[in-house]
C-alpha atoms as a PDB file:
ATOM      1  CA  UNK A   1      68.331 159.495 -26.715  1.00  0.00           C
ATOM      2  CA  UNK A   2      64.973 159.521 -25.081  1.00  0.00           C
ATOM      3  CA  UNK A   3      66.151 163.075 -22.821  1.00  0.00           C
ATOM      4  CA  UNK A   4      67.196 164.324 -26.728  1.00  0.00           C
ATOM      5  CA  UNK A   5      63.358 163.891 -27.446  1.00  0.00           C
ATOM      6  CA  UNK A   6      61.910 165.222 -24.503  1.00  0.00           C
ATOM      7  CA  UNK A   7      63.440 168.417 -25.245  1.00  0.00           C
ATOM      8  CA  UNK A   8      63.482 168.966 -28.995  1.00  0.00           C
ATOM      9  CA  UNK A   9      59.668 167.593 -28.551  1.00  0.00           C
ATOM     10  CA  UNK A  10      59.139 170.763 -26.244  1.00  0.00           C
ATOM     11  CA  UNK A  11      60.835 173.209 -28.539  1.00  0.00           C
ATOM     12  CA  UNK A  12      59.262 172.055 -31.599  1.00  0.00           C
ATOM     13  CA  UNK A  13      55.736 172.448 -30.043  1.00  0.00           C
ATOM     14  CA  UNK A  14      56.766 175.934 -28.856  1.00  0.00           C
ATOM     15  CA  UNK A  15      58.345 177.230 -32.042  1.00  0.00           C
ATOM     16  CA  UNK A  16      54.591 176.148 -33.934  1.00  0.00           C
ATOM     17  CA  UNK A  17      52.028 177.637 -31.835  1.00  0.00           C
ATOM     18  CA  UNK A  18      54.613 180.617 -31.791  1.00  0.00           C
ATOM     19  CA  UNK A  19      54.338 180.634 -35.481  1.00  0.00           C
ATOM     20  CA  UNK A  20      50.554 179.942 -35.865  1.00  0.00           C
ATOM     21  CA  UNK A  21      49.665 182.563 -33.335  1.00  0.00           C
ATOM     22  CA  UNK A  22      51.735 185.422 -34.588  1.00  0.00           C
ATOM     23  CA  UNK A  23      50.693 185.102 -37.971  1.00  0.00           C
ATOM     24  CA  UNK A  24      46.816 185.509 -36.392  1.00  0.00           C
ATOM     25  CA  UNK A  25      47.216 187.883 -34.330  1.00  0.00           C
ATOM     26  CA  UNK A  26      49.503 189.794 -36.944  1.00  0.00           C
ATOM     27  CA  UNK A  27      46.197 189.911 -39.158  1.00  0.00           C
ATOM     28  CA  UNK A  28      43.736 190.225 -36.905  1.00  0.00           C
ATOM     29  CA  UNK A  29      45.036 191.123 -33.469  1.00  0.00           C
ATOM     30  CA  UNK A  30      42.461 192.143 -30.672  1.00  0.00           C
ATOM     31  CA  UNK A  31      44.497 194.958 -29.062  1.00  0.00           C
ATOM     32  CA  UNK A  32      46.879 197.678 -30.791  1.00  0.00           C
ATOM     33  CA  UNK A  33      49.824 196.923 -29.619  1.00  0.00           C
ATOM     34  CA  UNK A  34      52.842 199.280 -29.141  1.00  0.00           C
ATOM     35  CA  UNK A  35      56.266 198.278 -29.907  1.00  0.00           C
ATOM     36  CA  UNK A  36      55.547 194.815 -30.739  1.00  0.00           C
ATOM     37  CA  UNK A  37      59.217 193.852 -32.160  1.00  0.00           C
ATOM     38  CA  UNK A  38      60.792 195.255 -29.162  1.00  0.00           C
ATOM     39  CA  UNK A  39      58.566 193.518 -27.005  1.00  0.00           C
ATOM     40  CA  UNK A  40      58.645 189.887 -28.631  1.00  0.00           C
ATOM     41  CA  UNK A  41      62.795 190.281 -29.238  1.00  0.00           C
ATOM     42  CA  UNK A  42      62.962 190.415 -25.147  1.00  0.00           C
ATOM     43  CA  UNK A  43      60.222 187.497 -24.607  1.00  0.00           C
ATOM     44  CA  UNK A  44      61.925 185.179 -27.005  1.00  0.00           C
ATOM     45  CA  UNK A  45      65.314 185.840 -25.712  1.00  0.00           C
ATOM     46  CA  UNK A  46      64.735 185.038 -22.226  1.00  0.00           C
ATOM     47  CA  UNK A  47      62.751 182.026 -24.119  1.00  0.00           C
ATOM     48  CA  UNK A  48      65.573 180.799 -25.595  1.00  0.00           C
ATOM     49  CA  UNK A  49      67.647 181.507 -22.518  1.00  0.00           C
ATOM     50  CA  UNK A  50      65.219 179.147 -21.208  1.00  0.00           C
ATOM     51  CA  UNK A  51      65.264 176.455 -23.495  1.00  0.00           C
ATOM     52  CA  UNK A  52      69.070 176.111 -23.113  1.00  0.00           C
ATOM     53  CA  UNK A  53      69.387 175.972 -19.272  1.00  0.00           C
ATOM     54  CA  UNK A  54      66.110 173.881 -18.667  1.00  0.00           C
ATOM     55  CA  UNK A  55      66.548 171.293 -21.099  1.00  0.00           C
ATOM     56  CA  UNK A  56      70.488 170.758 -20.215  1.00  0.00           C
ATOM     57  CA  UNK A  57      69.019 170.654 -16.082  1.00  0.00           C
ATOM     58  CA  UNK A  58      66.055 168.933 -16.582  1.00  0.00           C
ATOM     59  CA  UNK A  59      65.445 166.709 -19.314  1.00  0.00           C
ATOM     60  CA  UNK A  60      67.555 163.939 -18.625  1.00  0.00           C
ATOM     61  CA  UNK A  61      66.531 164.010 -15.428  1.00  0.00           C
ATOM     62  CA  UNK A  62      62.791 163.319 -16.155  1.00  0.00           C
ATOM     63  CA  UNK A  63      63.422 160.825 -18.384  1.00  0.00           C
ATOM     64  CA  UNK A  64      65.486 159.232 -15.316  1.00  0.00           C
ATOM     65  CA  UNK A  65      63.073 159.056 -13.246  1.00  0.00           C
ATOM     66  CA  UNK A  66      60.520 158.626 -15.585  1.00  0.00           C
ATOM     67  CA  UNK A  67      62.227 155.136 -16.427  1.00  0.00           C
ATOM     68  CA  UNK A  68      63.167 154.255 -13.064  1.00  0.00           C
ATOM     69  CA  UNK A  69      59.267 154.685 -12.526  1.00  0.00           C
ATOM     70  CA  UNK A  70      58.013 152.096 -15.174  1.00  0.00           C
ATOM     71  CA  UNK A  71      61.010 150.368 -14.270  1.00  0.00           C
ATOM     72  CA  UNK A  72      59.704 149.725 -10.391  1.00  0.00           C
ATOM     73  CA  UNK A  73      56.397 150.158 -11.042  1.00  0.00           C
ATOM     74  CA  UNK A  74      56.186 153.091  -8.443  1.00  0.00           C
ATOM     75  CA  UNK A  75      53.057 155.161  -8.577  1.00  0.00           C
ATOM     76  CA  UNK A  76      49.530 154.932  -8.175  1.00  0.00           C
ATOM     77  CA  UNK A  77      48.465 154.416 -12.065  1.00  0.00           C
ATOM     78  CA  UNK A  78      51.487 151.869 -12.244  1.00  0.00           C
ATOM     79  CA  UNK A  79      49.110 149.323  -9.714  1.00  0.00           C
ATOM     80  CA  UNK A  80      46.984 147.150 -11.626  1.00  0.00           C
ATOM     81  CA  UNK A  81      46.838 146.007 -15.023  1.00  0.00           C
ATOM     82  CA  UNK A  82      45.514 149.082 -16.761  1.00  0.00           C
ATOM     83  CA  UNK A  83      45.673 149.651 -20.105  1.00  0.00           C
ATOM     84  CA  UNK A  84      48.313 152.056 -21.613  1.00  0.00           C
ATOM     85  CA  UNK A  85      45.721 154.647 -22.910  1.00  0.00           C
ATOM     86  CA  UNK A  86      44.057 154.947 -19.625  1.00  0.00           C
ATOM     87  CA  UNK A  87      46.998 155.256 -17.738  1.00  0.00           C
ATOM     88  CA  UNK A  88      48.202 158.228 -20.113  1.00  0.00           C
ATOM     89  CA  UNK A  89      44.329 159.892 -20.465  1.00  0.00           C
ATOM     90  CA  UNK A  90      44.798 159.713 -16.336  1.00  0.00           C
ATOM     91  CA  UNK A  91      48.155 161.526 -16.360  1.00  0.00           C
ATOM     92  CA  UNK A  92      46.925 164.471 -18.471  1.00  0.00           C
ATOM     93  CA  UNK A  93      44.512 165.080 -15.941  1.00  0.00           C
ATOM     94  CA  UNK A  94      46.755 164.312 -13.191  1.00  0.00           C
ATOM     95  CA  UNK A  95      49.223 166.822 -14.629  1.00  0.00           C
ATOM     96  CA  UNK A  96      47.129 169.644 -15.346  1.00  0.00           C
ATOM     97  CA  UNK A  97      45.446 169.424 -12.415  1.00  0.00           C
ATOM     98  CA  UNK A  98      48.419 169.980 -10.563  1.00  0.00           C
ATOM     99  CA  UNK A  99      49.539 172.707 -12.980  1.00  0.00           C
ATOM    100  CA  UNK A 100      46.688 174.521 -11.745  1.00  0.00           C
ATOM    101  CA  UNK A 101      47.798 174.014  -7.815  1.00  0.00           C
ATOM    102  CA  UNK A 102      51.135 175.099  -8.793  1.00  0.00           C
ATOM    103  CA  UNK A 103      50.174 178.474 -10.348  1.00  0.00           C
ATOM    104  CA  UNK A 104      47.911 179.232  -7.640  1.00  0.00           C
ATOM    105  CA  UNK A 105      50.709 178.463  -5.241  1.00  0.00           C
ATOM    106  CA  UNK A 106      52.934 180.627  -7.285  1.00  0.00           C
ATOM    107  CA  UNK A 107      50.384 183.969  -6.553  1.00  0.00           C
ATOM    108  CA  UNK A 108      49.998 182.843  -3.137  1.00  0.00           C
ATOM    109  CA  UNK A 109      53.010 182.481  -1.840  1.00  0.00           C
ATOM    110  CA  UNK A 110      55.505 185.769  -1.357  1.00  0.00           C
ATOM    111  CA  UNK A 111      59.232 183.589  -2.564  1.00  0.00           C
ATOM    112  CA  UNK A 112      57.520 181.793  -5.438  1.00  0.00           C
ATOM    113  CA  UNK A 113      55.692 185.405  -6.489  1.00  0.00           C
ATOM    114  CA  UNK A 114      58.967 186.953  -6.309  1.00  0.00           C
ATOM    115  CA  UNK A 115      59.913 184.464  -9.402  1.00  0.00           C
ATOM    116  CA  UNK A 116      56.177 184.602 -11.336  1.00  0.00           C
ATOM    117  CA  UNK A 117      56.136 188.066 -11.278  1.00  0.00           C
ATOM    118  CA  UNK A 118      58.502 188.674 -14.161  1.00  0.00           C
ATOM    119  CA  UNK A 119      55.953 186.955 -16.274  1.00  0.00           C
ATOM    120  CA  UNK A 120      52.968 189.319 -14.857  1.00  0.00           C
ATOM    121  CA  UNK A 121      54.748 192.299 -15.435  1.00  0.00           C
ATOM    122  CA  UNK A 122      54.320 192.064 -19.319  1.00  0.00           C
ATOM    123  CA  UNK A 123      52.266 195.395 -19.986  1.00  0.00           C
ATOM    124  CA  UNK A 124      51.270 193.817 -23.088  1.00  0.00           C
ATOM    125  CA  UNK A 125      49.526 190.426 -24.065  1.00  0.00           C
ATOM    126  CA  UNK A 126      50.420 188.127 -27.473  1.00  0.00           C
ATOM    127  CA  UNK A 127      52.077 184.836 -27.950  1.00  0.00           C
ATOM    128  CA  UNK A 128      55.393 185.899 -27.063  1.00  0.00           C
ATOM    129  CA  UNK A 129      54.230 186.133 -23.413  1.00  0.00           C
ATOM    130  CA  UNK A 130      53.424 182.693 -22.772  1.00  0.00           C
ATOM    131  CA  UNK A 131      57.001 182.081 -23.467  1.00  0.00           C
ATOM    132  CA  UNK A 132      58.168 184.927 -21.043  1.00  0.00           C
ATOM    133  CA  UNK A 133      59.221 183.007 -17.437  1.00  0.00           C
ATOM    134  CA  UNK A 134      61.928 182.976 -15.213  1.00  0.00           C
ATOM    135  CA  UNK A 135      64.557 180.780 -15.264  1.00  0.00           C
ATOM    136  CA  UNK A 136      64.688 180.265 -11.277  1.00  0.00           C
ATOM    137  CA  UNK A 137      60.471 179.415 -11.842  1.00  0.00           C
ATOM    138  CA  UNK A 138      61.115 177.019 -14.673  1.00  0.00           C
ATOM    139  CA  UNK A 139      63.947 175.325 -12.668  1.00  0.00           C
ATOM    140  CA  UNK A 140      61.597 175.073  -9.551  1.00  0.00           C
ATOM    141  CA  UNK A 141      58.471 173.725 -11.462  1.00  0.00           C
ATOM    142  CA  UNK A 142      60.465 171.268 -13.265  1.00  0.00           C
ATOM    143  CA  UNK A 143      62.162 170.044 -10.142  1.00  0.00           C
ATOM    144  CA  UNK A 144      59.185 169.594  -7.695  1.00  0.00           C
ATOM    145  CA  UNK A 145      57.721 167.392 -11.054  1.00  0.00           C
ATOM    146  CA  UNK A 146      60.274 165.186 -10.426  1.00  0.00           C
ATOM    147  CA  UNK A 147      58.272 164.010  -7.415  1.00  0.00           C
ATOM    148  CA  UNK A 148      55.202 163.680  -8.839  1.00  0.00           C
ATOM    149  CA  UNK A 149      56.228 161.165 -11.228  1.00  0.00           C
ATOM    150  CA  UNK A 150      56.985 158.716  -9.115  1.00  0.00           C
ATOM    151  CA  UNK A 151      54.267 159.339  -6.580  1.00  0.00           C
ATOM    152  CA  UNK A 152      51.628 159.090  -9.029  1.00  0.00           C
ATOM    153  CA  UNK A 153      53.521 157.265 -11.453  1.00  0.00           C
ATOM    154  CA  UNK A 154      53.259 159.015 -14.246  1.00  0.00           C
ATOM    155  CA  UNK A 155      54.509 157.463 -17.646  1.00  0.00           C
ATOM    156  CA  UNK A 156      56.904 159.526 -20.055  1.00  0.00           C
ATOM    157  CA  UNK A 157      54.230 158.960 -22.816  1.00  0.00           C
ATOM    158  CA  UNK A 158      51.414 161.150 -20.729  1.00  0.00           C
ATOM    159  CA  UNK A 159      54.468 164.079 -19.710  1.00  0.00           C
ATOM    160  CA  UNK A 160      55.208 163.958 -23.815  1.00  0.00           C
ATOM    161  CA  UNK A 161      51.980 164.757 -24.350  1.00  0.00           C
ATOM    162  CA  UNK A 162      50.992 166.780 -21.600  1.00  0.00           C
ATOM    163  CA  UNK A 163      53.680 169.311 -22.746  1.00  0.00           C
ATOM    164  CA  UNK A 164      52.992 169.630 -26.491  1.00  0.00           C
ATOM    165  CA  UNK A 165      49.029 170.320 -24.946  1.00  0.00           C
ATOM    166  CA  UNK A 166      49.732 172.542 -22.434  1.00  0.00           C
ATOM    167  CA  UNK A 167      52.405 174.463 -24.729  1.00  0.00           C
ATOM    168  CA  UNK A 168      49.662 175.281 -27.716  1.00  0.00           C
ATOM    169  CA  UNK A 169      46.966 175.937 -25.088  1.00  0.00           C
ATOM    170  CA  UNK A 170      49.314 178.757 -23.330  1.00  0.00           C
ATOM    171  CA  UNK A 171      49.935 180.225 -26.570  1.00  0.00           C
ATOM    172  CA  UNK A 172      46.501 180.382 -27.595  1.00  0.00           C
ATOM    173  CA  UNK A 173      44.993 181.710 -24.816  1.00  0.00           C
ATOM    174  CA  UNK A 174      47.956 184.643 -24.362  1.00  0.00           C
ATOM    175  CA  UNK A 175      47.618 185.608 -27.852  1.00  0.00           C
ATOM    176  CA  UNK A 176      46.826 188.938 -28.857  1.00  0.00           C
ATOM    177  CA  UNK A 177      43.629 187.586 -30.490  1.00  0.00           C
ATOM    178  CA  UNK A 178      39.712 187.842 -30.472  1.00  0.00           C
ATOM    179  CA  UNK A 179      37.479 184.795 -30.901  1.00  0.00           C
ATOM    180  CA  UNK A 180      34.093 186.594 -30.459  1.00  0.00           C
ATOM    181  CA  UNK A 181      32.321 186.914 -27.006  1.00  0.00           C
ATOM    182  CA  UNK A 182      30.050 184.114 -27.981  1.00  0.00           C
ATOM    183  CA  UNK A 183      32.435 181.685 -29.080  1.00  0.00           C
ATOM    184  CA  UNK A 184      34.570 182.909 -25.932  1.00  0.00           C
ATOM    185  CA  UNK A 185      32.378 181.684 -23.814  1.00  0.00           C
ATOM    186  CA  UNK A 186      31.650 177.928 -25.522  1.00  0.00           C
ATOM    187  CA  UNK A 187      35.622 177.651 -25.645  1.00  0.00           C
ATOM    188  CA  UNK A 188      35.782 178.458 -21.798  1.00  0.00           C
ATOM    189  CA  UNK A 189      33.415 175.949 -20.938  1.00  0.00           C
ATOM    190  CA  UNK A 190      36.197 173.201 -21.813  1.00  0.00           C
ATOM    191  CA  UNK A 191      39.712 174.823 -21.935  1.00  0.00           C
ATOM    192  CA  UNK A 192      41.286 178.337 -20.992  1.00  0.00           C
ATOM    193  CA  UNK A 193      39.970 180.682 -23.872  1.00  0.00           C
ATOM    194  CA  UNK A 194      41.510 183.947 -24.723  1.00  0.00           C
ATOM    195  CA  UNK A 195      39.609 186.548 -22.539  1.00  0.00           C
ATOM    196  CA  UNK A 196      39.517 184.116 -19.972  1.00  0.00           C
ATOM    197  CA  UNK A 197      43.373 184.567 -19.541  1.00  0.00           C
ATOM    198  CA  UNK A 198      43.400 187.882 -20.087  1.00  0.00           C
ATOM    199  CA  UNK A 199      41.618 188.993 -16.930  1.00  0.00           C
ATOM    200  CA  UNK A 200      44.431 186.810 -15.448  1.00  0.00           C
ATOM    201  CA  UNK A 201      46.956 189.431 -16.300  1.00  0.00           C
ATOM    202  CA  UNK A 202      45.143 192.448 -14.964  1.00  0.00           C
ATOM    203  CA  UNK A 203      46.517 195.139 -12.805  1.00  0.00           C
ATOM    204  CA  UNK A 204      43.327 194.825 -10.493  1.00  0.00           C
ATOM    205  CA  UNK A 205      44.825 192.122  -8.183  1.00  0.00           C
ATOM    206  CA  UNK A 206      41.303 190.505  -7.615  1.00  0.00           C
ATOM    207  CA  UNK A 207      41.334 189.332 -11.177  1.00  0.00           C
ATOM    208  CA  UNK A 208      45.120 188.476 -10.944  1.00  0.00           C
ATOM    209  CA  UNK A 209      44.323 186.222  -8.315  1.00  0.00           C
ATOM    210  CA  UNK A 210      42.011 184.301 -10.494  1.00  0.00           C
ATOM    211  CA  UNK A 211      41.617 182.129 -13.737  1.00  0.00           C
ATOM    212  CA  UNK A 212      44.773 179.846 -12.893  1.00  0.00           C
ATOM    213  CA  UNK A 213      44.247 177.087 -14.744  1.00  0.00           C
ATOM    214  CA  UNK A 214      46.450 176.093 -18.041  1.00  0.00           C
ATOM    215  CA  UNK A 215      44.925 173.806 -20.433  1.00  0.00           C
ATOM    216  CA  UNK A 216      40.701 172.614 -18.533  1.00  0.00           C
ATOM    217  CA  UNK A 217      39.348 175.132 -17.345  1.00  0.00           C
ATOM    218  CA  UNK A 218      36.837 172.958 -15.128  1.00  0.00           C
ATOM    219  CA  UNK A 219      39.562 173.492 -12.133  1.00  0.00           C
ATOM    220  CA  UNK A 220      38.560 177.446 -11.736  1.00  0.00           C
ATOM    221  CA  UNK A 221      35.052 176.818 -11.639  1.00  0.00           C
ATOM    222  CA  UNK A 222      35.693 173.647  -9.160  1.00  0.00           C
ATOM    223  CA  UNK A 223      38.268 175.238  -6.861  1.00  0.00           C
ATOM    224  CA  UNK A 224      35.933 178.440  -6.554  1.00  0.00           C
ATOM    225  CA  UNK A 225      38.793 181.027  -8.571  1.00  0.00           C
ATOM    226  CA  UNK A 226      36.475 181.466 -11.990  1.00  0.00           C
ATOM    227  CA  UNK A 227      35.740 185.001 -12.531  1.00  0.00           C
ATOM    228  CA  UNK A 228      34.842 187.107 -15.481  1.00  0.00           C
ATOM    229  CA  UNK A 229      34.163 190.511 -16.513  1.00  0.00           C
ATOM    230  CA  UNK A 230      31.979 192.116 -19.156  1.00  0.00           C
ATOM    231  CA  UNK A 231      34.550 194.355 -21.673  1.00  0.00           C
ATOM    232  CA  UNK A 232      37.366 192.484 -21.933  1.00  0.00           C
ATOM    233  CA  UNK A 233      39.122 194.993 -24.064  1.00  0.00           C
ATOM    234  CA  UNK A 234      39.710 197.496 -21.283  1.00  0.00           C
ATOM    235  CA  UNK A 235      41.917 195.316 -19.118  1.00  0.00           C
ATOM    236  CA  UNK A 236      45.145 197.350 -18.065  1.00  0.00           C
ATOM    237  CA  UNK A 237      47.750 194.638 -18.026  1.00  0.00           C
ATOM    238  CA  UNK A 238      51.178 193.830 -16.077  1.00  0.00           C
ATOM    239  CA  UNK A 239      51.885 195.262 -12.786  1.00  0.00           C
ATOM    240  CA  UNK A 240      52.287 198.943 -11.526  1.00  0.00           C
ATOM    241  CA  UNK A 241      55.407 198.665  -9.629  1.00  0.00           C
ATOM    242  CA  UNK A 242      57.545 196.753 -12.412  1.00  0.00           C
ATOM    243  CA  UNK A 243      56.184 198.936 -15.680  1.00  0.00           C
ATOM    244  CA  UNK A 244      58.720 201.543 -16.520  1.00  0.00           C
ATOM    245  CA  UNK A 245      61.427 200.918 -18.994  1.00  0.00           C
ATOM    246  CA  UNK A 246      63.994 199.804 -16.689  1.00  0.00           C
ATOM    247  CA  UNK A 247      61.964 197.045 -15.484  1.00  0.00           C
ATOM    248  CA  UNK A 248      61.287 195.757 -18.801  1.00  0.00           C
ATOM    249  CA  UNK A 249      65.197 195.175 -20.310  1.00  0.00           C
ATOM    250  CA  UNK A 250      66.896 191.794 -19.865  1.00  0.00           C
ATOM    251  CA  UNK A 251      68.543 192.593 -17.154  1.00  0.00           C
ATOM    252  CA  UNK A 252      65.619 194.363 -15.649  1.00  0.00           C
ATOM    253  CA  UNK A 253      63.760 191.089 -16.247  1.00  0.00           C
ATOM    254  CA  UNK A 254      66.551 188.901 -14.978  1.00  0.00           C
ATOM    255  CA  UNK A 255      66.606 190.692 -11.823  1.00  0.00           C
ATOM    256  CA  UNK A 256      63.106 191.011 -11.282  1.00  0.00           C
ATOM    257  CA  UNK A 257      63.062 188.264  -8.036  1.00  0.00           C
ATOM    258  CA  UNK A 258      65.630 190.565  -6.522  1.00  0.00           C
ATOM    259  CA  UNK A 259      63.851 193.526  -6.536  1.00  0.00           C
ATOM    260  CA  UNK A 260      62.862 195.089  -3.564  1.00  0.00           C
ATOM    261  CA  UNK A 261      58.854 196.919  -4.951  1.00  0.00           C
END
């Protein structure tokens, strides 16, 4: 069944960058990291925890509307005659663009932050933490997506893709890993490197409030929220209020919307 595939597609692509990027950062990580089985058991359950309720909520119900889309032809890129490619290459952008809007959103806006904050407060930074979301911020991504596929009529093919992308680009660039200032910086010029993210996830809320986009990183530079910093190595990450131990259990992380900071 095509919701069957949209699913196991998202969990497969998950499950190798997880793979790919803890064996690198395992051998060559860029920060010493402190309690690091500990710290991936409680990403990867709330992962999993993830998984389960967001594919059983969600996944038939893109490919749905997805379907009724095509079906109807609803949608700006389903006027015209163009070509399948063009229409998918289109959607990528389409998608990622508004990935960017939506994270942005998320910072800006007190009820959303509530929800995104449980994946800020990770006081340390390797693959495990692009996994490490809230169920309630999943839920509300994947439902206001709904609406974009038919308003800009989006084929399944292009959201396929578009997740398998955007899942290996957030696990490479919240891996615990190095690439070398100068190769850094060429990576950044196309798609969100490594120290670019990192800054991301500082304490200092300037640089929290910046660097939002997931897979180009064209839309920081273009929407005016690029910034950068010298040493990259002595960002503090996660957030004050939410860093002691109690903060940081399942339930702790569970309840993190609900907490009054």
């Amino acid at each position: 069944m095509p919701e069957i595939l949209v699913n196991d597609w998202r969990i497969a692509a998950a499950l190798a960058g997880l793979t790919l990027f803890f064996i690198w950062e395992s051998l060559a990580p860029f920060l010493t990291q402190q309690q690091r089985r500990l710290h991936a058991t409680r990403n990867l359950t709330i992962a999993a925890v993830n998984a389960v309720l967001v594919g059983v909520c969600c996944a038939g119900a893109t490919v749905a509307v997805a379907e009724m889309t095509a079906t109807m032809s609803l949608g700006v890129l389903s006027q015209g005659a163009l070509p399948t490619a063009v229409r998918v290459a289109v959607g990528f952008v389409l998608l990622d663009v508004w990935t960017y809007w939506w994270h942005r959103a998320n910072h800006r806006w007190p009820v959303l932050w509530r929800f995104h904050r449980m994946h800020h407060s990770d006081p340390a930074l390797d693959v495990t933490s692009a996994v490490r979301f809230h169920t309630g911020e999943l839920l509300l991504s994947a439902g206001l997506r709904l609406l974009l596929i038919p308003l800009a009529g989006l084929p399944l093919t292009a959201l396929l893709v578009y997740d398998g992308v955007v899942a290996a680009s957030t696990q490479f660039h919240h891996a615990n890993i190095g690439l070398g200032n100068r190769v850094d910086i060429l990576v950044r010029f196309l798609i969100v490197s490594p120290n670019m993210h990192k800054l991301h996830h500082s304490q200092l809320r300037i640089e929290t409030d910046s660097n939002y986009a997931a897979v180009f990183s064209c839309w920081d530079r273009l929407f005016g929220t690029y910034r950068q910093r010298e040493d990259y190595s002595q960002i503090q990450f996660g957030l004050p209020d939410l860093d002691s131990e109690r903060f940081q259990t399942l339930k702790g992380l569970i309840l993190t919307p609900f907490r009054r900071v």
